[in-house]
Protein backbone atom coordinates (compact mmCIF):
# COMPACT_ATOMS: atom_id res chain seq x y z
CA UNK A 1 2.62 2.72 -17.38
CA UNK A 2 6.62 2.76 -17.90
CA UNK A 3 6.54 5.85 -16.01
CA UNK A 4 4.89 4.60 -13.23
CA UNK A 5 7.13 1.78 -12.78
CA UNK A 6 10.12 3.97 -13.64
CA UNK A 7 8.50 6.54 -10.13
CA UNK A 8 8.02 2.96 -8.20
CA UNK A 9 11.63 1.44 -9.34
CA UNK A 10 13.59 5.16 -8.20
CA UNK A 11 10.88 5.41 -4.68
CA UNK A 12 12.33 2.08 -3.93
CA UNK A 13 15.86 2.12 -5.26
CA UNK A 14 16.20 5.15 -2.49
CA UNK A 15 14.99 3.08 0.47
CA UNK A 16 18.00 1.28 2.28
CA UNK A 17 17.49 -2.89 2.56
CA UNK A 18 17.71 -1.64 6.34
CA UNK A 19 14.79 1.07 6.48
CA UNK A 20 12.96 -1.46 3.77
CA UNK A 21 13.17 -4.39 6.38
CA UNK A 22 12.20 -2.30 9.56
CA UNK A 23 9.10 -1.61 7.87
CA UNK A 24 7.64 -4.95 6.47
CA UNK A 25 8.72 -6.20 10.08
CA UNK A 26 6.63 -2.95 11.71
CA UNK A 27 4.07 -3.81 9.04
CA UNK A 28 3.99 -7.72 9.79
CA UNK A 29 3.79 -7.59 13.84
CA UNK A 30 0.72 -4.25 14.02
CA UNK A 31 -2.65 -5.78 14.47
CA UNK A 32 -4.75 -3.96 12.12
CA UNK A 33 -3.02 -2.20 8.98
CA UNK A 34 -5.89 -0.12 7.35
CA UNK A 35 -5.46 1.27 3.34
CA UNK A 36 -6.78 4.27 2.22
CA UNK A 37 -5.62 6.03 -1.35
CA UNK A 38 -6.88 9.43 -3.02
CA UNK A 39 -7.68 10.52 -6.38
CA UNK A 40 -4.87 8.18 -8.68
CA UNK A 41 -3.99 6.46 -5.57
CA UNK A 42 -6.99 4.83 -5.23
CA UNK A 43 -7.14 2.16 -7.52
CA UNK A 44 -3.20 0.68 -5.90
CA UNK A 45 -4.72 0.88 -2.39
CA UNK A 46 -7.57 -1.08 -3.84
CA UNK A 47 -5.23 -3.61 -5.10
CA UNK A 48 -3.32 -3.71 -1.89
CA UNK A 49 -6.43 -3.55 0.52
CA UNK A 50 -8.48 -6.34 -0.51
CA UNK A 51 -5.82 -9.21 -0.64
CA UNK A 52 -5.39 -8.29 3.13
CA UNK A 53 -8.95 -8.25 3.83
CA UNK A 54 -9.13 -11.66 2.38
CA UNK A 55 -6.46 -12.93 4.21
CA UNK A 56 -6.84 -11.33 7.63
CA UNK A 57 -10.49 -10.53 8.86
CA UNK A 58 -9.17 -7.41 10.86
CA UNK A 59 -7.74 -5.47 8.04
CA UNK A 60 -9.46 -3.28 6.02
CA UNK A 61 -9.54 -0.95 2.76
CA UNK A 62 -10.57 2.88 3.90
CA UNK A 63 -13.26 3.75 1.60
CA UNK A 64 -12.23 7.46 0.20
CA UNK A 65 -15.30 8.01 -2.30
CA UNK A 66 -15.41 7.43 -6.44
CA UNK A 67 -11.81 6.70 -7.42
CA UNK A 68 -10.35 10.21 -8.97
CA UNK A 69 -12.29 12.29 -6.73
C-alpha cells in the first residue's frame, strides 16, 4: 500500500496545477465520462465509477470481466 501511494504521490507531483486544472475542467463540462480499468486497475476504476453512476445517471463503469483478468 505505501508503494502505491508513493506511484500516486510522484504521477501527480509531475502534473503542473495548469495541465491538472485543464483536465478536471475537460472532465467536469463532457457529458458522459465512462471508467473502465484492467487486471490491478480494476478495483480503482470500480471505486471511481460507481460514485459517478450514483451521482449522474449518464455515467457509467465499463465492465472489463473478473477483476485480475
Amino acid at each position: 500500500m505505501a508503494l502505491d501511494r508513493a506511484d500516486i504521490a510522484r504521477m501527480f507531483s509531475r502534473i503542473s496545477p495548469q495541465v491538472r486544472d485543464a483536465a478536471v475542467a475537460a472532465l467536469a463540462r463532457a457529458p458522459r465520462k465512462p471508467v473502465t480499468g484492467q487486471r490491478k486497475c480494476h478495483a480503482p476504476a470500480q471505486l471511481l465509477g460507481c460514485p459517478l453512476a450514483v451521482r449522474r445517471e449518464d455515467n457509467n463503469a465499463v465492465a472489463t470481466g473478473a477483476s485480475g483478468t
